[in-house]
Protein backbone atom coordinates (compact mmCIF):
# COMPACT_ATOMS: atom_id res chain seq x y z
CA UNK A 1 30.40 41.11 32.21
CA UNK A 2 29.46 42.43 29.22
CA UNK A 3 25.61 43.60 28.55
CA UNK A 4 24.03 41.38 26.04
CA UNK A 5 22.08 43.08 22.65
CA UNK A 6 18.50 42.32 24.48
CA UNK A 7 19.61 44.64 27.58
CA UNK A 8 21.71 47.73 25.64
CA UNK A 9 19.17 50.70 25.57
CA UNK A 10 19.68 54.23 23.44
CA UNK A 11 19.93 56.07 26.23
CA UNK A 12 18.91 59.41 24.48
CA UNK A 13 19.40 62.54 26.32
CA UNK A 14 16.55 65.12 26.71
CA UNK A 15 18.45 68.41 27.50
CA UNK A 16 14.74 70.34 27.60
CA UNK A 17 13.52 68.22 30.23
CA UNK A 18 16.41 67.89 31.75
CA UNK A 19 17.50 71.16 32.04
CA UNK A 20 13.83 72.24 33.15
CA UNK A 21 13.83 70.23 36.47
CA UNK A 22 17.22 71.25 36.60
CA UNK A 23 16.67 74.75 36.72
CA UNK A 24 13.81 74.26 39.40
CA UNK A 25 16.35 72.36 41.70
CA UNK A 26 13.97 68.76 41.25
CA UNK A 27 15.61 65.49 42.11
CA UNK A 28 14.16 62.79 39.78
CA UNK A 29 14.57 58.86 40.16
CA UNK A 30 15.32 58.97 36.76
CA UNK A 31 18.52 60.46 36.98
CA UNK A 32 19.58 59.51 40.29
CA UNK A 33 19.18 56.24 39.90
CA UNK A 34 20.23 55.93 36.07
CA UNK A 35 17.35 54.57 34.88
CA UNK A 36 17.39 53.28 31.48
CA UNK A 37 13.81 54.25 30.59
CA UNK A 38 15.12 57.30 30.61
CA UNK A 39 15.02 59.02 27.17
CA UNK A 40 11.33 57.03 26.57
CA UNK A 41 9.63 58.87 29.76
CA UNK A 42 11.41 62.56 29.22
CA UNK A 43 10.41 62.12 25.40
CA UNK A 44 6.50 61.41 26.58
CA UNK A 45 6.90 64.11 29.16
CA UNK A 46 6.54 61.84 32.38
CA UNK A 47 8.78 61.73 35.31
CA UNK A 48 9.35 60.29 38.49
CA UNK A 49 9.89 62.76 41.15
CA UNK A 50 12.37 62.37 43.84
CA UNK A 51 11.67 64.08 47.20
CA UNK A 52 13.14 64.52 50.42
CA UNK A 53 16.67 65.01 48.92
CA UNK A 54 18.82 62.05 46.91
CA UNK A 55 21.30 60.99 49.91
CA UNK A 56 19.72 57.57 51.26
CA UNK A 57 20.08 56.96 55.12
CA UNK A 58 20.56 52.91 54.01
CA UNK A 59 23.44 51.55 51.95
CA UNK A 60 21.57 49.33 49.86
CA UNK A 61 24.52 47.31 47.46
CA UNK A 62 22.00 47.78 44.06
CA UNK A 63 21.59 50.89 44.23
CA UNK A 64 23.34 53.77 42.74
CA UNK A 65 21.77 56.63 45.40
CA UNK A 66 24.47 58.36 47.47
CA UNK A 67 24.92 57.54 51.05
CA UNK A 68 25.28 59.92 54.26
CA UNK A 69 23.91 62.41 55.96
CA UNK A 70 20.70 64.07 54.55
CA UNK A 71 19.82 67.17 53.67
CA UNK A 72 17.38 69.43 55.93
CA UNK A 73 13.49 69.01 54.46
CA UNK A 74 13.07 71.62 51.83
CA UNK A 75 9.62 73.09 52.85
CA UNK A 76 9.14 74.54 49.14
CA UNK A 77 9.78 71.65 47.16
CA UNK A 78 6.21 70.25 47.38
CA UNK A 79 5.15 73.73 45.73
CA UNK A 80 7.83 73.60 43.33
CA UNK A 81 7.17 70.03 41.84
CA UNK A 82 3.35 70.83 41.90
CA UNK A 83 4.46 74.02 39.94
CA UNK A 84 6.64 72.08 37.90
CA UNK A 85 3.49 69.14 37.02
CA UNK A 86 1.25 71.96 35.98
CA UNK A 87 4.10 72.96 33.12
CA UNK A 88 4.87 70.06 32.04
CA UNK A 89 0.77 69.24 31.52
CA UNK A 90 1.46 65.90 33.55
CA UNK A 91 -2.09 63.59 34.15
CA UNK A 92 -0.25 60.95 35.84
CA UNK A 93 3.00 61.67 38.63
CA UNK A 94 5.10 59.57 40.37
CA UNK A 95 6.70 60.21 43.78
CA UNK A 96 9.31 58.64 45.79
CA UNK A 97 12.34 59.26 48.24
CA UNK A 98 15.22 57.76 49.13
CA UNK A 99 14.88 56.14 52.72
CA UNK A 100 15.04 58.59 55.64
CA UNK A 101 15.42 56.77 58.88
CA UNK A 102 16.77 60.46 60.35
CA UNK A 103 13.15 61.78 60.14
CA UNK A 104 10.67 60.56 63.02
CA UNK A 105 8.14 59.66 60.60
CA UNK A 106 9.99 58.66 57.26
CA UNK A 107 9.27 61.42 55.73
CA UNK A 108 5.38 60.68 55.42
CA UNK A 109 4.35 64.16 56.03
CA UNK A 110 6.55 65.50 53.33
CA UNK A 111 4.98 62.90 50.88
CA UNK A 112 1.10 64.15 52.31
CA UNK A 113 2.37 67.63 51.82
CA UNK A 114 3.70 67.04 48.09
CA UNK A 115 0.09 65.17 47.30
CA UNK A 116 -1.91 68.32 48.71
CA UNK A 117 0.13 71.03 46.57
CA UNK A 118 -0.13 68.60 43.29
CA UNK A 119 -3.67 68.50 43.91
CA UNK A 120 -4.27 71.79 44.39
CA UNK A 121 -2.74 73.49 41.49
CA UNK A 122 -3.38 70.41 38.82
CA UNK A 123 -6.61 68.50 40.71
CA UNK A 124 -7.35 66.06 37.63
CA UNK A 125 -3.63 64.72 37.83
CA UNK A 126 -3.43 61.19 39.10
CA UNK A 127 -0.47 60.85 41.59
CA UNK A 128 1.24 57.03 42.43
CA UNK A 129 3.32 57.40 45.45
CA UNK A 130 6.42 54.89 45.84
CA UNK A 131 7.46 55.18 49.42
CA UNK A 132 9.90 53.84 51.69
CA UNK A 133 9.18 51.32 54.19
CA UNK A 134 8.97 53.72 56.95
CA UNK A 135 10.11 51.10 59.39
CA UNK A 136 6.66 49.69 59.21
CA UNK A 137 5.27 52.36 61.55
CA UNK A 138 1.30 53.02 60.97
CA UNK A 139 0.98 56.76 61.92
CA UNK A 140 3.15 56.83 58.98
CA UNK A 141 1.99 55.15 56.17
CA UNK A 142 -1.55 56.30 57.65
CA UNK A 143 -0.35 59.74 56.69
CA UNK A 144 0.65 58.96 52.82
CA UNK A 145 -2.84 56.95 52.70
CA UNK A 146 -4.91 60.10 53.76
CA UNK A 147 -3.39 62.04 51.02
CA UNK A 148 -5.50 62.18 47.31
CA UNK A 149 -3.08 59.12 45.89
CA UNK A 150 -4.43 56.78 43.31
CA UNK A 151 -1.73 53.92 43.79
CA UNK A 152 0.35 53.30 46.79
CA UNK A 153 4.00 51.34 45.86
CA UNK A 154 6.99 50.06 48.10
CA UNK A 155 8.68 47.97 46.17
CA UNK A 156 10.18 44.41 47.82
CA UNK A 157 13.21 44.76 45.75
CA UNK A 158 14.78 41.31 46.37
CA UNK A 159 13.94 37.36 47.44
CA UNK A 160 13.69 37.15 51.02
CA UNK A 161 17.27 35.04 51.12
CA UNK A 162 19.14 38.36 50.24
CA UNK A 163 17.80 40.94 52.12
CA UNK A 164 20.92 42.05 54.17
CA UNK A 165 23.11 41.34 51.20
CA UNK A 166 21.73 43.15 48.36
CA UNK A 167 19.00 45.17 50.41
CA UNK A 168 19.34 46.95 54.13
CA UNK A 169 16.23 46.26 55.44
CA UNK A 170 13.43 43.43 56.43
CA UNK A 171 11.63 41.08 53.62
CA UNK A 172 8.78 40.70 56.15
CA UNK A 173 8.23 44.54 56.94
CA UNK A 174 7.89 45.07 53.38
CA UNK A 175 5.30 43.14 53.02
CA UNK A 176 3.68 44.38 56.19
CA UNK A 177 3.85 47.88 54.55
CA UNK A 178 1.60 46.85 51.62
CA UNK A 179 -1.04 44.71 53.56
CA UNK A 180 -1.00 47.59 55.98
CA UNK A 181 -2.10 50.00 53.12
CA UNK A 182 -4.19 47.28 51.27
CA UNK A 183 -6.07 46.46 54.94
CA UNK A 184 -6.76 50.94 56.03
CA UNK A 185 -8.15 50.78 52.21
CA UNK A 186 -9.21 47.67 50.12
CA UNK A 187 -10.32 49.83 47.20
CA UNK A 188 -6.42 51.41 46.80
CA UNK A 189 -4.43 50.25 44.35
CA UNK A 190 -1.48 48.52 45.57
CA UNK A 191 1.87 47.67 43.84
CA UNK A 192 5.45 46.68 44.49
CA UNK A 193 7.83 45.29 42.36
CA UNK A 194 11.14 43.68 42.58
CA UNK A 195 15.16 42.74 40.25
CA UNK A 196 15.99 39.76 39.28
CA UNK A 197 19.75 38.48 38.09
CA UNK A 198 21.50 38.56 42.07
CA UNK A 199 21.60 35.06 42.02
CA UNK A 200 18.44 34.10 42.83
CA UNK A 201 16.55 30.83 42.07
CA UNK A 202 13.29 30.63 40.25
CA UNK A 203 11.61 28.82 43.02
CA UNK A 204 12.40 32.28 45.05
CA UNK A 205 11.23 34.44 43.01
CA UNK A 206 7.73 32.52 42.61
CA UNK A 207 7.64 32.88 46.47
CA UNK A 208 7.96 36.31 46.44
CA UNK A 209 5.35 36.89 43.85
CA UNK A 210 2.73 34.21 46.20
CA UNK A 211 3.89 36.89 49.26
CA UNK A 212 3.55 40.10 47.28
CA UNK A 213 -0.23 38.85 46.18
CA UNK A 214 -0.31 37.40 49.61
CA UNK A 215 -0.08 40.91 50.94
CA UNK A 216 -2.77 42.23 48.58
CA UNK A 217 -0.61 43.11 45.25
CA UNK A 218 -2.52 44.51 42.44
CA UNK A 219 0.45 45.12 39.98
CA UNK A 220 4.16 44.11 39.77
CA UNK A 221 7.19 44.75 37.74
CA UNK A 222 9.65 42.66 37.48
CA UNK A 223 13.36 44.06 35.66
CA UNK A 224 16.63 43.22 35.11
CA UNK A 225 19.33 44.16 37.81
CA UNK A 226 21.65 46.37 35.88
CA UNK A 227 24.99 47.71 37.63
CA UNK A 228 24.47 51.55 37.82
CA UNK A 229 28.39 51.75 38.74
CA UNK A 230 30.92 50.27 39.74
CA UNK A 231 30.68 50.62 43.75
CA UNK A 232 27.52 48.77 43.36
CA UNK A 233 26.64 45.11 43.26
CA UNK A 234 27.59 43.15 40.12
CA UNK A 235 25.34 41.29 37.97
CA UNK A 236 25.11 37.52 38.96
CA UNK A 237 23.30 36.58 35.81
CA UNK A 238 21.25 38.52 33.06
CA UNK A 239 18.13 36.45 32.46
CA UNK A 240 16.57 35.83 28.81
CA UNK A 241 13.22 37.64 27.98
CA UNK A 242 11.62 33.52 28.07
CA UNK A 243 12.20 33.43 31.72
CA UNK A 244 10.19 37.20 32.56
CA UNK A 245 7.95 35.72 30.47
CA UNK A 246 7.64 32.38 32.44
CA UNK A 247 7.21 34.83 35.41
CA UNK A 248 4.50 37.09 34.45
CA UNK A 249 2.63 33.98 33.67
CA UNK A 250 2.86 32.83 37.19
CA UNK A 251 1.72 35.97 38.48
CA UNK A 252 -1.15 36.39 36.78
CA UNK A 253 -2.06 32.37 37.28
CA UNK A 254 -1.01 33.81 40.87
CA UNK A 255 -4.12 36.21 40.88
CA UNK A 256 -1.79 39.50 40.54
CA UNK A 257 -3.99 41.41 38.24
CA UNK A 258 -1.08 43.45 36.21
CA UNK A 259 2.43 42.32 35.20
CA UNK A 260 5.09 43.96 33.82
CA UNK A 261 8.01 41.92 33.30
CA UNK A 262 10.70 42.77 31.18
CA UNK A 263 14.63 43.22 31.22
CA UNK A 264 13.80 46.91 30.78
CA UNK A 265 10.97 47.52 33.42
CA UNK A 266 11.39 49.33 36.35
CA UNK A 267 9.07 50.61 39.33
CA UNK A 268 7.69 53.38 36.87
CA UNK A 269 7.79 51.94 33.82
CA UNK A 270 4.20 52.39 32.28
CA UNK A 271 3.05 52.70 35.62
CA UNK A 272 0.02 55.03 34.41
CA UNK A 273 -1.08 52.41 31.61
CA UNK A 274 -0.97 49.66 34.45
CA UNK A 275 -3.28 51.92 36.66
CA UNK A 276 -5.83 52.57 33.95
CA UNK A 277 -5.87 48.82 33.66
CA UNK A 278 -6.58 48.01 36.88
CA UNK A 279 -9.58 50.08 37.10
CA UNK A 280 -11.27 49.32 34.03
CA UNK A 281 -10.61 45.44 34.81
CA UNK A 282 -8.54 44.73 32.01
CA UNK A 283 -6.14 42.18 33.76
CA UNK A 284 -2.84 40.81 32.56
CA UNK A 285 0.50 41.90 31.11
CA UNK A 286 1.78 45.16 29.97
């Protein structure tokens, strides 16, 4: 199916960022994952870290991570990324892993240990974490929470009718991740965010968004399922901008408190301007 004018992206490379994290052996999301914010956040100078390796323990069908056996825990990469914030003059990070089921605890203490060295070397950066769901286990997500974070993401990813299909994994442990973080700290900001375009109905997705806020939600985003190749999942359907419109409105009429809904938007997308509105109250879409 071919991608319609309102979905294309200029997909600019940014061989100086690019070859900067390269050279300092960094995973990001951003390439990994292919996503098509890329030449915007490289050109600003943000970027989405990617600890904890880039081979997923989970064979989600949407996403474009590879699949196997992991890697062993890099002990330095915490010091290099915190390294690597510092040169880039970053205020506001993002980290995240791919699932790691092989570790006892998810992975949590790697994500405590990147936090510390961030904070340590740059103290006035902000850091959002975007974390697996750790199967739900509260020593872990405990161990993220303690850490200096500002926002604390999982992302639901999909309706609850196609979890197993499009996502490996459990709708209502999702959710039990974010009230679990929202419930050990009711001042935390809380987000998660989810693709449309599987074949979902509109009546789903407005059930997700009542669980999400449900489960304490402060922010969303809502994007476009794009392909990233062709051993993924195919696009069902790509939605007009009207109906992410039509959804942000029921999330904020939903009491979510920031929206980002666009074709476009993914997990990071503008995730430091949705932060800042948050805490100064300034409620609504992005």
């Amino acid at each position: 199916m071919p991608l319609p004018e309102w979905v294309k992206s200029q997909l600019k490379e940014i061989k100086k960022t690019q070859n900067f994290l390269k050279n300092r052996r960094l995973n990001t999301v951003c390439e990994t994952l292919r996503c098509p914010n890329r030449s915007i956040c490289y050109k600003e100078s943000i970027v989405t870290f990617m600890i904890l390796g880039n081979v997923c323990t989970r064979g989600c069908k949407f996403c474009n991570a590879e699949k196997g056996i992991p890697e062993k825990i890099d002990s330095e990469e915490p010091l290099r990324i915190a390294r690597a914030v510092k040169e880039l003059s970053l205020k506001y990070v993002v980290i995240t892993s791919p699932t790691r089921d092989d570790l006892k605890d998810g992975g949590a203490s790697h994500f405590a240990k990147t936090v510390k060295e961030i904070k340590e070397i740059n103290p006035d950066t902000l850091v959002e974490v975007l974390v697996p769901d750790f199967q739900a286990d509260i020593k872990s997500i405990k161990k993220v929470l303690d850490s200096d974070i500002s926002v604390f993401a999982h992302n639901i990813e999909t309706v609850q009718s196609l979890y197993g299909y499009v996502r490996v994994g459990c709708y209502s442990r999702s959710l039990k991740v974010l009230e679990s973080a929202k419930n050990f700290n009711p001042e935390l900001i809380t987000k998660s965010g989810f693709m449309i375009g599987f074949g979902e109905s509109m009546s789903e997705i407005f059930q997700t968004i009542k669980d999400l806020k449900n489960a304490g939600c402060d922010i969303i985003t809502v994007g476009q399922y794009l392909q990233p190749s062709k051993k993924a999942l195919p696009v069902v359907e790509y939605k007009k901008v009207e109906v992410f419109d039509e959804i942000a409105d029921f999330a904020l009429k939903e009491g979510i408190k920031v929206v980002l809904s666009n074709p476009l938007i993914r997990s990071s997308t503008r995730a430091y301007e949705a932060y800042k509105a948050v805490k100064v109250g300034e409620y609504g879409k992005l």
